[in-house]
Protein backbone atom coordinates (compact mmCIF):
# COMPACT_ATOMS: atom_id res chain seq x y z
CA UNK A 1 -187.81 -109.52 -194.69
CA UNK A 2 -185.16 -109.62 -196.68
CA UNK A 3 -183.41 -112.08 -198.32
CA UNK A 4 -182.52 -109.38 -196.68
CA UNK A 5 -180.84 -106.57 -196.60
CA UNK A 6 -180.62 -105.42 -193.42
CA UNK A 7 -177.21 -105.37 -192.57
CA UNK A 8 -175.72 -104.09 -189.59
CA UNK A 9 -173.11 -101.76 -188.53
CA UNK A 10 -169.70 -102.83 -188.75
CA UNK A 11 -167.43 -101.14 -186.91
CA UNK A 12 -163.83 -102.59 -186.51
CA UNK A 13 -161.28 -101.83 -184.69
CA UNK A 14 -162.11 -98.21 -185.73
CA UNK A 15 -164.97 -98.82 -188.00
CA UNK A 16 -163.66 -97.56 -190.68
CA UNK A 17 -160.66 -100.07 -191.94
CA UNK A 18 -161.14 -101.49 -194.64
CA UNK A 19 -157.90 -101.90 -196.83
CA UNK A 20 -157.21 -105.01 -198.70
CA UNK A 21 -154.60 -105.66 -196.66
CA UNK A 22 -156.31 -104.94 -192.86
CA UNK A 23 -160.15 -105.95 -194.15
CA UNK A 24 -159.44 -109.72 -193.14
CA UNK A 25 -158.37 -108.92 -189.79
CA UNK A 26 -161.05 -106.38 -188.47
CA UNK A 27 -163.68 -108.42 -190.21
CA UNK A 28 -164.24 -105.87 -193.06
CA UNK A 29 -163.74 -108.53 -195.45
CA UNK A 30 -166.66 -107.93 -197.16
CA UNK A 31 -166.10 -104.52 -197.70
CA UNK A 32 -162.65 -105.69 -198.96
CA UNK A 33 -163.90 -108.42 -200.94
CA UNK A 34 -160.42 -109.24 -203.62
CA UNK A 35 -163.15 -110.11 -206.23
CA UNK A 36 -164.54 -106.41 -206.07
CA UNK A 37 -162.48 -103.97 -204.60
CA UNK A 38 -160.19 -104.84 -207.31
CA UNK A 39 -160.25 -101.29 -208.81
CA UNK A 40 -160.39 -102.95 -212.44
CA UNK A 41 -163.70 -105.04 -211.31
CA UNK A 42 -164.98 -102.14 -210.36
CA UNK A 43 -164.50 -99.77 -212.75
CA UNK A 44 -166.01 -102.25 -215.37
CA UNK A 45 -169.14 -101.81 -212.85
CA UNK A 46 -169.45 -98.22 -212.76
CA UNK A 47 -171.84 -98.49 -215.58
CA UNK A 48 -174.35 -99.91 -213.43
CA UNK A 49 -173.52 -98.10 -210.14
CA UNK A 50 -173.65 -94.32 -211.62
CA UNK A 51 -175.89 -95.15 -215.21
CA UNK A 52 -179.52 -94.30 -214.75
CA UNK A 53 -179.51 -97.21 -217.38
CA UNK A 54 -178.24 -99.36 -214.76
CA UNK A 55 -182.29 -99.01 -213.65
CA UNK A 56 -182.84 -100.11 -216.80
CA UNK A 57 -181.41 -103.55 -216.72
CA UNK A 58 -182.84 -106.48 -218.68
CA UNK A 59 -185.19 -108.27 -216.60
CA UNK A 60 -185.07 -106.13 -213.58
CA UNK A 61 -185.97 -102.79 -215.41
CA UNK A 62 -189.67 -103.17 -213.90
CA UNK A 63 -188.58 -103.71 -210.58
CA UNK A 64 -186.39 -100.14 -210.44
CA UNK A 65 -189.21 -98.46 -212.36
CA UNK A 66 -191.59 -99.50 -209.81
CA UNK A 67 -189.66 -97.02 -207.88
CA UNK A 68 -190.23 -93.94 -210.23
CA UNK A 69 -193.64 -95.42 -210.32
CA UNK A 70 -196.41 -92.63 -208.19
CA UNK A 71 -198.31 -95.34 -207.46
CA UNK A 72 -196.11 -97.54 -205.98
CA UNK A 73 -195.49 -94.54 -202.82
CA UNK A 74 -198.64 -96.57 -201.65
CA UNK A 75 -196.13 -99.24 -200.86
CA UNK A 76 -194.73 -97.62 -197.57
CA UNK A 77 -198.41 -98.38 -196.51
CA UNK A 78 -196.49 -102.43 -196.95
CA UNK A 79 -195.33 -101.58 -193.44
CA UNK A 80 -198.78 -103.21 -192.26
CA UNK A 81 -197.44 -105.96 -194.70
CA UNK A 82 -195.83 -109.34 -192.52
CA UNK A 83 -192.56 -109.23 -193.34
CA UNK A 84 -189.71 -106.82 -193.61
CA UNK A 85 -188.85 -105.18 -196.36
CA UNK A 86 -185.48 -106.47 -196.93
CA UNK A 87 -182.95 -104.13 -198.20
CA UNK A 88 -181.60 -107.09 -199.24
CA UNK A 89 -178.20 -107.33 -198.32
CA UNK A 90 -177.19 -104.13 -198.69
CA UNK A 91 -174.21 -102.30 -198.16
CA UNK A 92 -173.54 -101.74 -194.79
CA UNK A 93 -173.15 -98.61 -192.37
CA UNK A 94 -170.36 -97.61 -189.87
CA UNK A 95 -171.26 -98.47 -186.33
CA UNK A 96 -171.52 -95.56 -183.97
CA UNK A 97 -167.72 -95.92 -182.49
CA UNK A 98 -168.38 -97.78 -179.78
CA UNK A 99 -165.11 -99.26 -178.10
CA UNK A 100 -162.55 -100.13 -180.26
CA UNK A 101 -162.87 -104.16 -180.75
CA UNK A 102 -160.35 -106.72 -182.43
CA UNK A 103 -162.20 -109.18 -184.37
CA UNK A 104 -159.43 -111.15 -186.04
CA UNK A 105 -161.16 -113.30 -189.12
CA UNK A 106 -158.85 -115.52 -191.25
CA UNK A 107 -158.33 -114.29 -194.50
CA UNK A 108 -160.04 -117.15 -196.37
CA UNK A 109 -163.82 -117.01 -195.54
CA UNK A 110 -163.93 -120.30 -195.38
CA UNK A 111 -166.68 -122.98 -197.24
CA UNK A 112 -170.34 -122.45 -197.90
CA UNK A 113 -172.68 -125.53 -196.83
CA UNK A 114 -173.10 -128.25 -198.87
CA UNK A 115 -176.55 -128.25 -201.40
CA UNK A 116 -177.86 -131.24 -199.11
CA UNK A 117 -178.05 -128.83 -195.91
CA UNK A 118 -180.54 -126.51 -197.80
CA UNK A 119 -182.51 -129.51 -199.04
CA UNK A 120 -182.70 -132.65 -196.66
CA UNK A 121 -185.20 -133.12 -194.58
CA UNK A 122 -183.00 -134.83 -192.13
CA UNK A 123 -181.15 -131.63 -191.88
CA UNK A 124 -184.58 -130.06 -191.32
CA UNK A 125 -185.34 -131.94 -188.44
CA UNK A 126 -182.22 -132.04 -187.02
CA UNK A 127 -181.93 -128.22 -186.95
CA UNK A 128 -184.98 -127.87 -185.15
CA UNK A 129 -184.02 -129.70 -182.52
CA UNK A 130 -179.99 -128.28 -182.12
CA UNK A 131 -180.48 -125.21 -183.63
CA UNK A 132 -184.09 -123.75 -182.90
CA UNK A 133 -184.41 -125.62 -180.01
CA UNK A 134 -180.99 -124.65 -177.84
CA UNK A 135 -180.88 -120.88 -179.67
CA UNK A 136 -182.26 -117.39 -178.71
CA UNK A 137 -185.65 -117.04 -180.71
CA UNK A 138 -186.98 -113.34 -181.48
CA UNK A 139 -190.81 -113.48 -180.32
CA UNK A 140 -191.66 -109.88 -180.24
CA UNK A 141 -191.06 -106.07 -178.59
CA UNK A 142 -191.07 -105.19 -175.36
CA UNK A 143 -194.31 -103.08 -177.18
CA UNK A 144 -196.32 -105.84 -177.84
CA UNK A 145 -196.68 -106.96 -173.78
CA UNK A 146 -197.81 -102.83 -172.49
CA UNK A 147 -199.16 -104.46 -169.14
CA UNK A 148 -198.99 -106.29 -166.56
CA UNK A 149 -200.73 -109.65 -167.22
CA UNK A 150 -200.15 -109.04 -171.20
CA UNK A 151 -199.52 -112.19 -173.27
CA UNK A 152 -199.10 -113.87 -176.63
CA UNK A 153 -198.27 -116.56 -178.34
CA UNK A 154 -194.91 -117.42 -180.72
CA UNK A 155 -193.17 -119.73 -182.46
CA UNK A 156 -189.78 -121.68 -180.86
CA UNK A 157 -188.70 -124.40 -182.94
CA UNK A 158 -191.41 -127.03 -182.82
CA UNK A 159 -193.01 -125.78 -180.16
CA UNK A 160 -195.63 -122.50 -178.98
CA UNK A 161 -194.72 -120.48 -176.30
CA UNK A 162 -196.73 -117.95 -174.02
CA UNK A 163 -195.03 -114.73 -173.36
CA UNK A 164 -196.25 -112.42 -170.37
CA UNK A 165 -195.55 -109.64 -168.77
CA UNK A 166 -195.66 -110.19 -164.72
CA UNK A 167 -197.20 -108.16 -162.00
CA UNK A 168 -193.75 -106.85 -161.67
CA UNK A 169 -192.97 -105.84 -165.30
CA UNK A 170 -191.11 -108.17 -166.00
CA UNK A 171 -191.38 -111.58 -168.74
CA UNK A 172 -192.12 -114.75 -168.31
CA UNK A 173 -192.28 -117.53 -170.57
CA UNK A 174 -194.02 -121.09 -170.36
CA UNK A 175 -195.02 -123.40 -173.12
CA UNK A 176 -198.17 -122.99 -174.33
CA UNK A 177 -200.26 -125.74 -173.40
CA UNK A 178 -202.54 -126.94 -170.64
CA UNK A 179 -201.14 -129.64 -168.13
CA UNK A 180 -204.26 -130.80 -167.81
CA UNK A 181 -205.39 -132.25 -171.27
CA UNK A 182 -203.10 -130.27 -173.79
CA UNK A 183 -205.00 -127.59 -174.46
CA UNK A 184 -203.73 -124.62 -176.04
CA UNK A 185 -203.82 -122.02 -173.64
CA UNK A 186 -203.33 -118.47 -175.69
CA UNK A 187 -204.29 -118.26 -179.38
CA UNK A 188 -204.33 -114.51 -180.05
CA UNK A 189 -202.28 -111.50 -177.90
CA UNK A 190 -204.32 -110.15 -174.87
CA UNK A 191 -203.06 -106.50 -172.98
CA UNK A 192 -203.35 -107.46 -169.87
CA UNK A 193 -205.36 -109.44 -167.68
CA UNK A 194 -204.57 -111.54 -163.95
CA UNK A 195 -204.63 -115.33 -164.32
CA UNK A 196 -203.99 -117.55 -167.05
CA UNK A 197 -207.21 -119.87 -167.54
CA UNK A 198 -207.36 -122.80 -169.59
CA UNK A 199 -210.69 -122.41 -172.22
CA UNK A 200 -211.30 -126.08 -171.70
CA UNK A 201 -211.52 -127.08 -168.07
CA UNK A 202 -210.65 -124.30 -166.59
CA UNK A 203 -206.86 -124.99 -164.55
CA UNK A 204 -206.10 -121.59 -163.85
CA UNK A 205 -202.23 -120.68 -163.71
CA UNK A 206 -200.33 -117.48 -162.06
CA UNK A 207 -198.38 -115.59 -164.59
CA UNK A 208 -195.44 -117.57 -163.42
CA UNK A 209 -196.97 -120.74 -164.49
CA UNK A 210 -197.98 -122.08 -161.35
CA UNK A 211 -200.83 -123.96 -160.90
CA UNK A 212 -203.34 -122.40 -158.34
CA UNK A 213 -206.40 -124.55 -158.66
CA UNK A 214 -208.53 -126.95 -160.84
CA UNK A 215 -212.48 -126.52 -160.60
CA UNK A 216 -213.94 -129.66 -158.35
CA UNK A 217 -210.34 -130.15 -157.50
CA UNK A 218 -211.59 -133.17 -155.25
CA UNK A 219 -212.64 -135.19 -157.57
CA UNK A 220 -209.01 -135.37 -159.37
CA UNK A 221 -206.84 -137.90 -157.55
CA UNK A 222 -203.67 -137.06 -156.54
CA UNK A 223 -203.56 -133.45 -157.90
CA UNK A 224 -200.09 -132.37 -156.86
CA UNK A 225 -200.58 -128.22 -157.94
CA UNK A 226 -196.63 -127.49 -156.94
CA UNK A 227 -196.02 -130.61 -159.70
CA UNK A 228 -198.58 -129.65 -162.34
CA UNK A 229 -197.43 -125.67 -163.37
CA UNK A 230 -196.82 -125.01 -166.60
CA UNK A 231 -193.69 -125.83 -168.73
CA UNK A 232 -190.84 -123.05 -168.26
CA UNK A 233 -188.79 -121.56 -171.15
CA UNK A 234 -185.73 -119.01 -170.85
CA UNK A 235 -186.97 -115.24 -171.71
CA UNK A 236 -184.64 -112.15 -171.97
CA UNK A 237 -185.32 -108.67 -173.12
CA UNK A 238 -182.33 -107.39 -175.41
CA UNK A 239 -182.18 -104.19 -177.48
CA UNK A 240 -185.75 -103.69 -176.11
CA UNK A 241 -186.75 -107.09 -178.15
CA UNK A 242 -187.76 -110.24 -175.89
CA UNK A 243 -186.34 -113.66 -177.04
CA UNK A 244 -187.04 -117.19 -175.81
CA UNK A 245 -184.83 -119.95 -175.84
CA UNK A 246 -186.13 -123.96 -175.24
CA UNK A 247 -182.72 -124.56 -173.75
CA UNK A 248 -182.16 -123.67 -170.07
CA UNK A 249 -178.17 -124.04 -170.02
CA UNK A 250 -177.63 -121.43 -172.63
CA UNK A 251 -175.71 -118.14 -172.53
CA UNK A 252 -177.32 -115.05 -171.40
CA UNK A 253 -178.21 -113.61 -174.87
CA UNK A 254 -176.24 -110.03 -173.65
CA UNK A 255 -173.64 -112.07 -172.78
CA UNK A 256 -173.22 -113.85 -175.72
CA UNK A 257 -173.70 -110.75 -177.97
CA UNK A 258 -170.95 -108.55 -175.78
CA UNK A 259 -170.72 -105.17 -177.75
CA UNK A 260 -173.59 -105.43 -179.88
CA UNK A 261 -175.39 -103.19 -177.60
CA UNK A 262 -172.88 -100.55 -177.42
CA UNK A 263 -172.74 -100.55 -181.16
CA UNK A 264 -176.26 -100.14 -182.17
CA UNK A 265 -177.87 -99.70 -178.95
CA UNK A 266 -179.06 -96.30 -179.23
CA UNK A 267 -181.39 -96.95 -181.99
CA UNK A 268 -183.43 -99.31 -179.81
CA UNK A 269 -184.91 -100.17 -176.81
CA UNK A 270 -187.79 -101.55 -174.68
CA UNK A 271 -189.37 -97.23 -175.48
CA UNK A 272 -189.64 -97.87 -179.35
CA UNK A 273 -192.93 -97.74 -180.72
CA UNK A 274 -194.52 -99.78 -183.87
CA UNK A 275 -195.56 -98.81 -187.16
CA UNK A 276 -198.39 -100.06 -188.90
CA UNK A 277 -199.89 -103.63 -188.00
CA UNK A 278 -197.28 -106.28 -188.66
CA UNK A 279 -195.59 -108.04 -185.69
CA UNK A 280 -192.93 -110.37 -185.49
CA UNK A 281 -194.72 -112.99 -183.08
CA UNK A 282 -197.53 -113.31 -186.25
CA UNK A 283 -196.35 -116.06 -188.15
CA UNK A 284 -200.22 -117.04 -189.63
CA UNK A 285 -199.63 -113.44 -191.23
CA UNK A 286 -196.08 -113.62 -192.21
CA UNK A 287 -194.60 -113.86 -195.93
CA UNK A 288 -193.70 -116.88 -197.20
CA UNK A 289 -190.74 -117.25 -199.63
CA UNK A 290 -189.85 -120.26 -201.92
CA UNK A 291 -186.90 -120.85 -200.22
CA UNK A 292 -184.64 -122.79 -197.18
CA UNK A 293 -184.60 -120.43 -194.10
CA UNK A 294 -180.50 -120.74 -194.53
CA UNK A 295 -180.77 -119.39 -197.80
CA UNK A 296 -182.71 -116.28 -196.52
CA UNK A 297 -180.09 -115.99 -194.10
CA UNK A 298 -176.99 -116.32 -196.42
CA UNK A 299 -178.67 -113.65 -199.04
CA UNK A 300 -178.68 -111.47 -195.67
CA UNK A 301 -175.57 -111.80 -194.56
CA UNK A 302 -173.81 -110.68 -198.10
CA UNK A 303 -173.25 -107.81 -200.04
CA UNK A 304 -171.70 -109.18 -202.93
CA UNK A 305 -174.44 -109.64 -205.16
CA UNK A 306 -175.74 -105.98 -204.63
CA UNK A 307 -174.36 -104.62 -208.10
CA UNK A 308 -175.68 -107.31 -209.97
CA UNK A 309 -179.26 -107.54 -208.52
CA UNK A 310 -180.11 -104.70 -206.33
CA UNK A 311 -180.16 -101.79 -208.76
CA UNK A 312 -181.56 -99.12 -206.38
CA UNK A 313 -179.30 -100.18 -203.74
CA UNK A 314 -176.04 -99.64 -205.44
CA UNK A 315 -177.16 -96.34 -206.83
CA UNK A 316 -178.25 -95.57 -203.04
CA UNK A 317 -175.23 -96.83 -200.94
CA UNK A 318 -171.13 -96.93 -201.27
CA UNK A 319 -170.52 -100.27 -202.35
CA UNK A 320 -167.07 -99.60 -201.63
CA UNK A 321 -167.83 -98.70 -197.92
CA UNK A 322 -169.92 -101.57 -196.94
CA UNK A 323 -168.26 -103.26 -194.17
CA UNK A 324 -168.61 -106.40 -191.79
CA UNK A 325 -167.50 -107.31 -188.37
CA UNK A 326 -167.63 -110.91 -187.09
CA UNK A 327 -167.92 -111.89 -183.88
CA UNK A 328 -168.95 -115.24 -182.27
CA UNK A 329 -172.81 -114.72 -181.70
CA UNK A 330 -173.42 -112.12 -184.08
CA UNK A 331 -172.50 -110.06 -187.63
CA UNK A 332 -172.41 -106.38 -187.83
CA UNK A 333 -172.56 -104.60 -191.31
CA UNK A 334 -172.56 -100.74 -192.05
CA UNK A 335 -172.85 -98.97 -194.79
CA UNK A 336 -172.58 -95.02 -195.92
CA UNK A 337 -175.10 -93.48 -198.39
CA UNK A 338 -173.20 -92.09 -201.39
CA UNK A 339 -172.57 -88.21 -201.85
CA UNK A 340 -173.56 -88.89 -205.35
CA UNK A 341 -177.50 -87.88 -206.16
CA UNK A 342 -179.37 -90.75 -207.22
CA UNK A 343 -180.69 -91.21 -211.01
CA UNK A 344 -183.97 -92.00 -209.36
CA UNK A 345 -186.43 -90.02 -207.85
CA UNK A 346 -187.31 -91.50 -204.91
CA UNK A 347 -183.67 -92.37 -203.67
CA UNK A 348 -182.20 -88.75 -204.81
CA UNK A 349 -185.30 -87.44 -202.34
CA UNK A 350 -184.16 -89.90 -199.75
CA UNK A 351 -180.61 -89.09 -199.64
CA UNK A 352 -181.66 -85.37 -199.43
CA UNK A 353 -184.04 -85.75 -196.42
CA UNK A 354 -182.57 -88.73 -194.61
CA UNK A 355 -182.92 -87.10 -190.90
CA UNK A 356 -182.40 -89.18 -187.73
CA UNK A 357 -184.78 -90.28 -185.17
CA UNK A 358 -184.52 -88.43 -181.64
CA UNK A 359 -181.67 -90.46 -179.84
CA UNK A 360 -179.41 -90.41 -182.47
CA UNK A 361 -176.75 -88.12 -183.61
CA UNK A 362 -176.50 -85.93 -187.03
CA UNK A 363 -173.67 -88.71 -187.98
CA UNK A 364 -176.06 -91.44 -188.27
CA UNK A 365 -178.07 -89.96 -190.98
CA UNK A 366 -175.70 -90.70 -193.18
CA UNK A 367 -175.31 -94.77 -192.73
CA UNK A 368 -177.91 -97.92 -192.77
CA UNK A 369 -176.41 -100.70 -189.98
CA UNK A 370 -177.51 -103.95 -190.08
CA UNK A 371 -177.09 -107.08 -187.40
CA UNK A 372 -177.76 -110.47 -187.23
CA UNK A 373 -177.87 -112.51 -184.60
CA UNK A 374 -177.19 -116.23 -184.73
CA UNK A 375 -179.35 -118.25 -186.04
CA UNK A 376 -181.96 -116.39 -187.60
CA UNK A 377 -182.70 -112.83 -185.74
CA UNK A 378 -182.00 -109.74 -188.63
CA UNK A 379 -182.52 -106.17 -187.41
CA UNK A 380 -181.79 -103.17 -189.69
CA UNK A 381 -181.19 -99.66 -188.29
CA UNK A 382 -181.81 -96.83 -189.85
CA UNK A 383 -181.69 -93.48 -189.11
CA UNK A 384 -185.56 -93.15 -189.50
CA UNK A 385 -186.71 -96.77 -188.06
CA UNK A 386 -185.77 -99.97 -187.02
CA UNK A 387 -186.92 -103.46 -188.86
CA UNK A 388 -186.51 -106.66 -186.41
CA UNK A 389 -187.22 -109.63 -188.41
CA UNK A 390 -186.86 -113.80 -187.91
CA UNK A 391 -186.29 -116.50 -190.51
CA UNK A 392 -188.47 -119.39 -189.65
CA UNK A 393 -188.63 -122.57 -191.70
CA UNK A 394 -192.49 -123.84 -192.33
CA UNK A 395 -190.57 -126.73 -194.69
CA UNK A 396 -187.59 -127.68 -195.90
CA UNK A 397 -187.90 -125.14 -198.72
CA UNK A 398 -189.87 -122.54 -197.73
CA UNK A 399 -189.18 -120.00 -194.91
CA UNK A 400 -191.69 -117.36 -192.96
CA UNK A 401 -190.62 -114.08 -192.50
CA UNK A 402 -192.57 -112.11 -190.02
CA UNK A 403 -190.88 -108.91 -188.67
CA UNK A 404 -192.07 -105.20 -187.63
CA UNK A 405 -191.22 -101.86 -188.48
CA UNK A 406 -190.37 -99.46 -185.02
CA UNK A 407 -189.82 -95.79 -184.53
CA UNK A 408 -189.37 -93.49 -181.59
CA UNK A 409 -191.60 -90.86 -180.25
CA UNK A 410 -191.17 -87.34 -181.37
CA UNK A 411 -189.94 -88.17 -184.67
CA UNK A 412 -190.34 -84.91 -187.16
CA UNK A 413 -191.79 -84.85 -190.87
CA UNK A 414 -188.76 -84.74 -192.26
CA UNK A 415 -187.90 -88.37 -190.44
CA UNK A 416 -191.36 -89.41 -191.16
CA UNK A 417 -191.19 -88.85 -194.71
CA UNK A 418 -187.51 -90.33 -194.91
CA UNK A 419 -189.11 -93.17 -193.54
CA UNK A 420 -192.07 -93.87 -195.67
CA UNK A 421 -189.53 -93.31 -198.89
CA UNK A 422 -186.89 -96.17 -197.15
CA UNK A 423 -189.79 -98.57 -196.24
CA UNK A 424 -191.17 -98.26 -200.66
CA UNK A 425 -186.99 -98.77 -201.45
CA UNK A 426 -187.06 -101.46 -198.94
CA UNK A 427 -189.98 -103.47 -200.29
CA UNK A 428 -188.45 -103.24 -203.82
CA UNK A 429 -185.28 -104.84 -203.00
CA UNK A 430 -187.37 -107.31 -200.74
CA UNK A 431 -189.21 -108.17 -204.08
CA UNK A 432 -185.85 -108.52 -205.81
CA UNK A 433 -184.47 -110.49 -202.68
CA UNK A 434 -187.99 -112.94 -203.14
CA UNK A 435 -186.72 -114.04 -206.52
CA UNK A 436 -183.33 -114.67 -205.62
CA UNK A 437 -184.06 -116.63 -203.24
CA UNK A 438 -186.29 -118.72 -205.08
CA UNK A 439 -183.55 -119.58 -207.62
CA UNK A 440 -181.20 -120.08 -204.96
CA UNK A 441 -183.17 -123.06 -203.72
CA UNK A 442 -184.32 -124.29 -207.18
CA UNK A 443 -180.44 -124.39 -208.31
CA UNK A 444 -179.61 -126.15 -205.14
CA UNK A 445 -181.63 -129.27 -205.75
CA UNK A 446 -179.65 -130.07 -208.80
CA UNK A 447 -178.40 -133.52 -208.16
CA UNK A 448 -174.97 -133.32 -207.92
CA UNK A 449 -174.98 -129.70 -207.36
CA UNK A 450 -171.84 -128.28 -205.33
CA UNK A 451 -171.35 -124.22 -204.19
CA UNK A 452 -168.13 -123.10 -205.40
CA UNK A 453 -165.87 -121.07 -203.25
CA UNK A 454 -167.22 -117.73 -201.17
CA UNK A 455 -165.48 -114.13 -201.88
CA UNK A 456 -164.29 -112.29 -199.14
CA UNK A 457 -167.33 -110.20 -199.46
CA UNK A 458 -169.01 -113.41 -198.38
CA UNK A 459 -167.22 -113.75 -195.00
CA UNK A 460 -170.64 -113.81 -192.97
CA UNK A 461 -171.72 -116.42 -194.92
CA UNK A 462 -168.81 -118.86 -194.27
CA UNK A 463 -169.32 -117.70 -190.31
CA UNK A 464 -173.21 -118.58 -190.41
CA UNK A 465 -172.31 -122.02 -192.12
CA UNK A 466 -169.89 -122.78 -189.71
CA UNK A 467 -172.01 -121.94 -186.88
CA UNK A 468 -174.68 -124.33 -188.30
CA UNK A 469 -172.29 -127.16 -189.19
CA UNK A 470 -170.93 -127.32 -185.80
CA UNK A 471 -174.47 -126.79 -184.10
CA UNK A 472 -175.27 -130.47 -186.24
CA UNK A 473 -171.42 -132.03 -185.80
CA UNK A 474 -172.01 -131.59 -181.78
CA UNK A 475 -175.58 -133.64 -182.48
CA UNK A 476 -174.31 -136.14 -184.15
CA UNK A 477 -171.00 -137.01 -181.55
């Protein structure tokens, strides 16, 4: 989970632009940031970036050693942790080349959201219903429903929703609850199975949600079984994940995302297999961090504050190559691993050995992607795994953050091991990501607290608040 890293890949018009003067208008702000790809900025940082003291820093010196640290190696076993290891914001990775898309952003990245967003419970509320509640939802993997008759239970906004996988193979999605008395239908996954029973009385409901029969069905006046199946809800597989969405007018969720498949698409799919025992429809499992679900978001979406508090990260990736492409629906970042050996153990070994998963190509070895889709759905891809991961609020300042780490089949030791070293790097900056957070939300109840204006380098930020101010100006007209 990252306050997170994961970014995804970023692409542009060629996915590699990034000039000052072109960054703006292929979305590659970020990477073109004024504040820091000022050369003099940077070359004041290039103590931290290339300085094994940079590991060293003041109060984060722990949190880099952890990484020389033999014991913390144990930490890849985290993958059975709930959340996603964030690499929290980081740099991002060139997309694949998929077709050459125009993206024009403006060149200032507009306002953050004002403190109140991140703190009112108004806002909370209101969000759930115009946000959660008319948006694509991340539930789980194609994985986690093998059979027919397989279901589970997730989180949509304020409400539970069965997932199953129908005698055909495909989903279907209903609320979870009885229409007899309320009961909850589905508490913990199942593989397969035929009917859907209620525990309580009994109603018993196809996989489509339709009602086939009550026991002593003559003794309930006017039982109308065509008018009594169970709630529906929207369900699409995309990327190989399944979402839900409450709202049954909304956008096909490949429509709406257009060219994110192309871009990252060959890292996933409904044939990618889990690792370890986390899963993103386990919210009772998931981490919790001290924080608004925005501000989770927000840390994601920006690499800007990677040379100041990611450590391991900027000694791992080219700042100077993270990039960013903007689109309506969804962000893509990229970034390349430096040529440059690490100071550190662990990351020098993982920028020797980084190997791809069968599917991809030698290129992609070399870059982490990252993607978000709106409001709350953050995937990394990496050349060894993938890490899908959802932001869900439990309280106005404090957000879950279950997710799951996937492979592919036929992955070599050399991937394997890649992996286990990016999952320990991951957790650390996920640590680091935790804290941040954490201020983030304790600075933004300061009465009269204001942000101050974003760097280009926070461009995906000003998207995401836009996106959510316009989701609660269209509730409130």
């Amino acid at each position: 989970m990252h306050s997170r890293a994961p970014e995804t890949p970023t692409g542009r018009t060629d996915r590699t632009v990034r000039s000052d003067a072109t960054a703006r208008s292929d979305r590659s702000d970020r990477s073109d940031r004024s504040d820091r790809s000022d050369r003099s900025d940077r070359s004041d940082r290039t103590d931290r970036t290339d300085r094994t003291d940079r590991s060293d820093r003041s109060d984060r010196s722990d949190r880099t050693d952890r990484t020389d640290r033999t014991d913390r190696t144990d930490r890849t076993d985290r993958t059975d942790r709930t959340g996603p290891p964030g690499h929290a914001a980081a740099p991002e990775a060139f997309a694949p080349e998929p077709p050459a898309r125009e993206a024009a952003a403006p060149d200032n990245p507009g306002p953050a959201l004002p403190a109140r967003y991140y703190t009112d419970p108004e806002t909370a509320a209101a969000e759930t219903r115009e946000v959660f509640g008319r948006s694509w939802q991340l539930v789980c993997h194609e994985s986690d429903l093998p059979n027919p008759g397989a279901r589970l239970a997730a989180t949509v906004a304020d409400r539970e929703v069965l997932v199953v996988r129908t005698e055909d193979g495909g989903l279907a999605a209903h609320l979870n609850v009885c229409r007899h008395r309320g009961t909850r239908l589905v508490t913990t996954p199942e593989p397969d199975g035929k009917a859907i029973r209620c525990p309580y009385h009994g109603w018993t409901y196809r996989l489509d949600g339709s009602l086939v029969g009550a026991p002593e069905a003559r003794q309930i006046p006017c039982l109308d079984k065509p008018k009594l199946g169970l709630f529906p809800a929207r369900v699409e597989s995309f990327l190989g994940f399944v979402f839900v969405n409450l709202d049954p007018d909304a956008v096909p969720l490949a429509e709406s995302c257009a060219g994110l498949a192309e871009a990252v698409g060959h890292y996933a799919g409904a044939d990618l297999v889990p690792i370890g025992r986390a899963r993103i429809h386990d919210l009772a499992a998931a981490e919790v961090q001290q924080a608004n679900w925005k501000v989770a978001v927000d840390n994601y979406l920006e690499g800007y504050h990677v040379p100041v508090a990611h450590p391991g990260l900027m000694r791992l990736l080219d700042y100077q190559g993270y990039t960013c492409e903007i689109e309506e629906s969804y962000a893509l970042f990229a970034s390349p691993l430096r040529d440059k050996p690490s100071s550190n153990w662990a990351e020098r070994l993982y920028q020797r050995i980084a190997a791809p998963m069968p599917g991809l190509r030698e290129a992609d070895c070399r870059i982490w992607r990252y993607a978000v889709i709106y409001p709350n759905t953050l995937i990394d891809f990496y050349p060894d795994h993938v890490l899908a991961w959802t932001a869900i609020p439990t309280a106005v300042d404090r957000v879950a953050v279950p997710g799951a780490f996937y492979t592919r089949r036929g992955t070599g030791l050399r991937t394997r091991l890649a992996r286990r070293l990016n999952i320990h790097i991951g957790w650390i900056t996920n640590d680091e990501d935790a804290e941040l957070v954490a201020r983030v939300q304790k600075g933004l109840s300061t009465p009269g607290f204001e942000p101050g204006p974003l760097s280009r380098r926070e461009s995906a930020v000003g998207w995401f608040a836009g996106r959510v101010r316009a989701d609660l100006d269209t509730a409130g007209d």
